[in-house]
N, C-alpha and C. Protein backbone atom coordinates (compact mmCIF):
# COMPACT_ATOMS: atom_id res chain seq x y z
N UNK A 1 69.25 19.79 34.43
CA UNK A 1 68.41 19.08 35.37
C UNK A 1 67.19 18.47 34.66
N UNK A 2 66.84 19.19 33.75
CA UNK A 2 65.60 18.81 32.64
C UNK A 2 65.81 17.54 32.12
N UNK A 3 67.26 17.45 31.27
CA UNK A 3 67.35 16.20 30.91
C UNK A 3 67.57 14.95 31.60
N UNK A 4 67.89 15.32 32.85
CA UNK A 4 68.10 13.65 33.48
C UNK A 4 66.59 13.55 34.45
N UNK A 5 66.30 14.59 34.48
CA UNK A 5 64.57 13.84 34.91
C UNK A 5 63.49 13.28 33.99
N UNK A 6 63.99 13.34 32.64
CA UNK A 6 63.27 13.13 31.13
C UNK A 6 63.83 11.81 30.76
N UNK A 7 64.98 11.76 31.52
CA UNK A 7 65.88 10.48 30.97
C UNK A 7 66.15 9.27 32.38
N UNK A 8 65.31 10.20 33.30
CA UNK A 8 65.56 8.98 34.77
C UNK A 8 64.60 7.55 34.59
N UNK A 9 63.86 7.41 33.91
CA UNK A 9 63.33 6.34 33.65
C UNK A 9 63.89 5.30 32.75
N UNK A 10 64.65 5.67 31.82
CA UNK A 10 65.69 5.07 30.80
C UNK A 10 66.68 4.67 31.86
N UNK A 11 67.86 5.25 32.36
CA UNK A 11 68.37 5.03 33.30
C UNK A 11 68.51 4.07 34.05
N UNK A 12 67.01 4.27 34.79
CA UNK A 12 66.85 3.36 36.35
C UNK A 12 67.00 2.14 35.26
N UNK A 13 65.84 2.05 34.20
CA UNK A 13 65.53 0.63 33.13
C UNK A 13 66.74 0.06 32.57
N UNK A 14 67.88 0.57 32.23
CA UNK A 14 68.94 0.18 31.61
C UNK A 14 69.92 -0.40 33.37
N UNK A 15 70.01 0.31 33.98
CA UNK A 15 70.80 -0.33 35.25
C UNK A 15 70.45 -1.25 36.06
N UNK A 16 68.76 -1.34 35.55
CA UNK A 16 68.26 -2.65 36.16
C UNK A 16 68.50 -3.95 35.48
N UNK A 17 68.43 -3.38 33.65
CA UNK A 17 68.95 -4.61 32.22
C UNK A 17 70.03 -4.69 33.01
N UNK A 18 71.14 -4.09 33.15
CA UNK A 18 72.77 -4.32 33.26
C UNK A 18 72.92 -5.30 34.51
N UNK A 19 72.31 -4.84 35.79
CA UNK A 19 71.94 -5.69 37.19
C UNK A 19 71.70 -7.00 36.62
N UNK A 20 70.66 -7.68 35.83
CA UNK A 20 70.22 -8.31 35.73
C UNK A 20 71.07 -9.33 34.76
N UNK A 21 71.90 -8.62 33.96
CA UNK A 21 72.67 -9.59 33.36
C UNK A 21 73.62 -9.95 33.96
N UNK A 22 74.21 -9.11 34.94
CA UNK A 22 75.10 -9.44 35.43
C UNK A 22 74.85 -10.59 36.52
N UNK A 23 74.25 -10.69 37.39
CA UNK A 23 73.92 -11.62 37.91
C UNK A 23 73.19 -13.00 37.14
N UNK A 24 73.09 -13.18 35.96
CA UNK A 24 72.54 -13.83 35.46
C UNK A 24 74.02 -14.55 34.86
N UNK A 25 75.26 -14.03 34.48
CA UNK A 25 75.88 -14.32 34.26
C UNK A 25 76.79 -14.83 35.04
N UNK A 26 76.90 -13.88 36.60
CA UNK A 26 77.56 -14.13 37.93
C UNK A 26 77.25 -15.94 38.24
N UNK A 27 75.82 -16.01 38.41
CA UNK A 27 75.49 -17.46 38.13
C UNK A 27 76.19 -18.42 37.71
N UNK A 28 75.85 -18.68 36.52
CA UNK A 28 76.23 -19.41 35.34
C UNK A 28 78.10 -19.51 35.43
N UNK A 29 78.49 -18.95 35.66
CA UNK A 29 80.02 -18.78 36.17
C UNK A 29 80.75 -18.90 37.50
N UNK A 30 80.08 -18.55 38.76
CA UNK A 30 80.68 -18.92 39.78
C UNK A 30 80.93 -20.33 40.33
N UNK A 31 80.35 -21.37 39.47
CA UNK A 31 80.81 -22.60 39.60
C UNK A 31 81.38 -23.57 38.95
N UNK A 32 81.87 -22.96 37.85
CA UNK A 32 83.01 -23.45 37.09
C UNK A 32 84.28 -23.30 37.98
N UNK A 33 84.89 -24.20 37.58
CA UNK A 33 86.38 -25.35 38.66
C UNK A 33 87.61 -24.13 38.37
N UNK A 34 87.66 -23.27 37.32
CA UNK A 34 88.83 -22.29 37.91
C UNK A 34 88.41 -21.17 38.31
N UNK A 35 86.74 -20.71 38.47
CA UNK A 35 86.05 -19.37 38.91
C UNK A 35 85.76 -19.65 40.58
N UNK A 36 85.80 -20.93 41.00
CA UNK A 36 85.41 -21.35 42.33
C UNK A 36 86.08 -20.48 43.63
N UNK A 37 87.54 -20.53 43.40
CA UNK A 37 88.66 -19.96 44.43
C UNK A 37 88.27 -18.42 43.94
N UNK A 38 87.50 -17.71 43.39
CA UNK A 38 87.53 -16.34 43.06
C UNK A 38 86.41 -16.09 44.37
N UNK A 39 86.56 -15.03 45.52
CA UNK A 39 85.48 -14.18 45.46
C UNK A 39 84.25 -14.07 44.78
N UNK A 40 82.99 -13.97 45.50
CA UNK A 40 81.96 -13.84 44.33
C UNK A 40 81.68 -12.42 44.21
N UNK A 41 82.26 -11.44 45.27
CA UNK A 41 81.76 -10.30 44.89
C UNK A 41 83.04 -9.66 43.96
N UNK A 42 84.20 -10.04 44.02
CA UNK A 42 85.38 -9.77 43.19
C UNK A 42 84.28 -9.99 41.70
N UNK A 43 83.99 -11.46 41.46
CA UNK A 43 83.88 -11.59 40.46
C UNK A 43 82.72 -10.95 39.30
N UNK A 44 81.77 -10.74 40.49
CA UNK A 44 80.05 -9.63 40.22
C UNK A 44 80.94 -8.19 39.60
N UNK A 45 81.95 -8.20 40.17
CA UNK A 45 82.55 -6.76 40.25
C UNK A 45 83.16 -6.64 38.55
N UNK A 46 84.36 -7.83 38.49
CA UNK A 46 84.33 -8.16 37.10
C UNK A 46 83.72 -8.25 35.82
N UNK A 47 82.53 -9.17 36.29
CA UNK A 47 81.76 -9.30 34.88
C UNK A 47 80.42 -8.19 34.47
N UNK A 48 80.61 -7.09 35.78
CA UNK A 48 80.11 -5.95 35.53
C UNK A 48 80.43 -4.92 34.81
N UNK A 49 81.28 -4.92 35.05
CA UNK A 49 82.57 -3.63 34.17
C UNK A 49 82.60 -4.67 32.37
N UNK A 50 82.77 -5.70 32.43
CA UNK A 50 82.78 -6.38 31.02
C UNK A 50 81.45 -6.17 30.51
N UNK A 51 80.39 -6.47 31.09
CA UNK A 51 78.89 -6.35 30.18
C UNK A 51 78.74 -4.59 30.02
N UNK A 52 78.86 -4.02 31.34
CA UNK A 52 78.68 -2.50 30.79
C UNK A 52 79.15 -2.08 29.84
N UNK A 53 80.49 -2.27 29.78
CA UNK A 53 81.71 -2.14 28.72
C UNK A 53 81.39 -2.50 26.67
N UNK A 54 80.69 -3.41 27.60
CA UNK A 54 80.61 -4.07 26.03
C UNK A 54 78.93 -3.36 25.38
N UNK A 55 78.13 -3.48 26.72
CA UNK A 55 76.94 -2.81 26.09
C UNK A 55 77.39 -1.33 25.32
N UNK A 56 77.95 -0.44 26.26
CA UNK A 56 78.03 0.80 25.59
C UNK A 56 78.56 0.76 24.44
N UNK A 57 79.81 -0.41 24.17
CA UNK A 57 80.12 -0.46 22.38
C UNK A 57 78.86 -0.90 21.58
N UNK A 58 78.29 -1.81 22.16
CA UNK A 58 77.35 -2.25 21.30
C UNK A 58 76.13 -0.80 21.06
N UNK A 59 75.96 -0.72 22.02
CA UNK A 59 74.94 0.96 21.76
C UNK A 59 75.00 2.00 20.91
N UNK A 60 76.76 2.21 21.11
CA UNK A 60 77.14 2.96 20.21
C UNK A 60 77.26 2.71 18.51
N UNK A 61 77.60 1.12 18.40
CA UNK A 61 77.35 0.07 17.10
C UNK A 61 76.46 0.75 16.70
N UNK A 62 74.99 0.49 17.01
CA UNK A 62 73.57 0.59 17.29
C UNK A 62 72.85 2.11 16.74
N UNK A 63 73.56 2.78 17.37
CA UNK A 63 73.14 4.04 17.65
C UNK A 63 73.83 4.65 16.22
N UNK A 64 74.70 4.41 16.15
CA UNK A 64 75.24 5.12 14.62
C UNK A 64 76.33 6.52 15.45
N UNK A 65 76.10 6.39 16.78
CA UNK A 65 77.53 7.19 17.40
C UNK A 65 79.20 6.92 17.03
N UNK A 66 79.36 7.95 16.87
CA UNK A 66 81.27 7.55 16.69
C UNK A 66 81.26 7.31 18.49
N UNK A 67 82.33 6.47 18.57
CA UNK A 67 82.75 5.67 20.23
C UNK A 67 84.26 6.70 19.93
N UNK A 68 83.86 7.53 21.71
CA UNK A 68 84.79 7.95 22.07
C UNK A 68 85.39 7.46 23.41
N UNK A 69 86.59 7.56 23.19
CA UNK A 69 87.52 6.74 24.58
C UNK A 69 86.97 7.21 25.88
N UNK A 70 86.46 8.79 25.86
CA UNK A 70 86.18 9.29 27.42
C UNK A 70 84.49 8.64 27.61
N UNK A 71 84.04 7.87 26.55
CA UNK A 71 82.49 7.32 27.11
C UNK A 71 82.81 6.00 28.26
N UNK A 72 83.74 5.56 28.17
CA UNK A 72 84.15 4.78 29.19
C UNK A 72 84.16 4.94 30.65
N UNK A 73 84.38 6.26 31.03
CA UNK A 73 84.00 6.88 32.33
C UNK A 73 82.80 6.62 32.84
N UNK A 74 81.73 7.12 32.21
CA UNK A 74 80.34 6.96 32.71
C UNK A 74 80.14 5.47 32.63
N UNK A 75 80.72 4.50 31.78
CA UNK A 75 80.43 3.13 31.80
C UNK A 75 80.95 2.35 32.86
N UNK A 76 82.12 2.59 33.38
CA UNK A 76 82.53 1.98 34.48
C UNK A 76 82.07 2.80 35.48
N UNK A 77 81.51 4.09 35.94
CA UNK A 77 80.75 4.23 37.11
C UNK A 77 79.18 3.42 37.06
N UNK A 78 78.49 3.25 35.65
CA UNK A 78 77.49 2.63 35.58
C UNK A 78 78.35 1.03 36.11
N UNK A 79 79.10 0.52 35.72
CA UNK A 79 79.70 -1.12 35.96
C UNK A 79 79.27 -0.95 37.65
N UNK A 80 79.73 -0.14 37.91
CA UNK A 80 79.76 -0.44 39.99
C UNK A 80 78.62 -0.30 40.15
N UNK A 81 77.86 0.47 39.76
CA UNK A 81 76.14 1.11 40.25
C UNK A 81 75.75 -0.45 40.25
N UNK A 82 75.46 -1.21 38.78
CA UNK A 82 75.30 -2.23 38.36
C UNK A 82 75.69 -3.09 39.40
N UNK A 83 76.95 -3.24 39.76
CA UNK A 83 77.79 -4.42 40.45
C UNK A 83 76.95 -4.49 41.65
N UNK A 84 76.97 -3.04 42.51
CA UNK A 84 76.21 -2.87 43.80
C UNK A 84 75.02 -3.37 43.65
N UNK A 85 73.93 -3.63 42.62
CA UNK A 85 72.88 -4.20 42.92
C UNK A 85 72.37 -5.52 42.47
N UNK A 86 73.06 -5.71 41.73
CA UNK A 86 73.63 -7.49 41.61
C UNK A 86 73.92 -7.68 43.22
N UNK A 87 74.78 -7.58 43.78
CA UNK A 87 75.25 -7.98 45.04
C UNK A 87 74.73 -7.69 46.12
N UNK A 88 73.68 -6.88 46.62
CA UNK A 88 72.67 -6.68 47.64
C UNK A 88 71.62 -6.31 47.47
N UNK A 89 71.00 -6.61 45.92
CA UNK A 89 69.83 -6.92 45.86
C UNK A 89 69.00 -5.62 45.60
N UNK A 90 67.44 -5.62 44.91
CA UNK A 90 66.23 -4.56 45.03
C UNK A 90 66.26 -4.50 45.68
N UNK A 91 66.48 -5.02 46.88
CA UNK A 91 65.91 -4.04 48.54
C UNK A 91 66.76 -3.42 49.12
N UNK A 92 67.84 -3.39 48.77
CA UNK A 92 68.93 -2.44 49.50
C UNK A 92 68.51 -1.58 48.74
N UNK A 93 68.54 -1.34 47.40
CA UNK A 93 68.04 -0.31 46.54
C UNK A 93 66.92 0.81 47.16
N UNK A 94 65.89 -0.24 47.06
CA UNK A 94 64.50 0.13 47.40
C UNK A 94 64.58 1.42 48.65
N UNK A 95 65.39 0.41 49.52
CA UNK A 95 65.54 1.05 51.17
C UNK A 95 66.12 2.41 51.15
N UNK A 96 67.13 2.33 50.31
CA UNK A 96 67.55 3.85 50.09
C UNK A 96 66.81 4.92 49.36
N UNK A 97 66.16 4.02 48.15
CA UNK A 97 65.02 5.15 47.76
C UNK A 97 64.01 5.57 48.52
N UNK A 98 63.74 4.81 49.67
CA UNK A 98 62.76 5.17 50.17
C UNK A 98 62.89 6.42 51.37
N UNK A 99 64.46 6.02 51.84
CA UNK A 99 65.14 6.74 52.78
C UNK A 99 65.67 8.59 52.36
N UNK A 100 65.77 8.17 51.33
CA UNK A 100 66.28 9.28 50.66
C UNK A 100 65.40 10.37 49.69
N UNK A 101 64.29 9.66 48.58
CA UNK A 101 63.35 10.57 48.21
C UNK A 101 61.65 10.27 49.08
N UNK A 102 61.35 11.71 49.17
CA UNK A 102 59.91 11.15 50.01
C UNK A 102 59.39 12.10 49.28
């Protein structure tokens, strides 16, 4: 419990980086002529799981970690966390933090 209250600020900061690219990228892509007929939340959903995906290799690059196959788990539950707030925003966020810790 020690360590993820030592590490909840890293966390929130990295899922907000990941949010933020992703929609930054969601952008830049949902209006290109064969991404058009896609869903936009299909596609938020997509290029979430790809940037998470790729950050954690790159981290691990980075970090001087050997990359193990089961780090992928926590990366694609981080991809949806990510996806969910790309797609309804800080204030859905907010609302639940507020609802939930007092």
């Amino acid at each position: 419990m020690k360590v993820l209250t030592e590490n909840a600020v890293m966390v929130i900061g990295v899922l907000g980086a990941l949010a933020f690219a992703v929609s930054l990228i969601t952008e830049m892509l949902k209006d290109l002529p064969g991404v058009k007929k896609v869903p936009t939340k299909a596609l938020v959903i997509v290029v979430s799981l790809i940037v998470t995906v790729a950050a954690l290799v790159v981290y691990t690059a980075y970090a001087g970690i050997r990359f193990q196959w089961y780090y992928i788990v926590p990366a694609v539950f981080a991809a949806f966390v990510a996806a969910y707030i790309a797609m309804y925003g800080w204030d859905t966020l907010k609302e639940l933090k507020d609802r939930f810790i007092k």
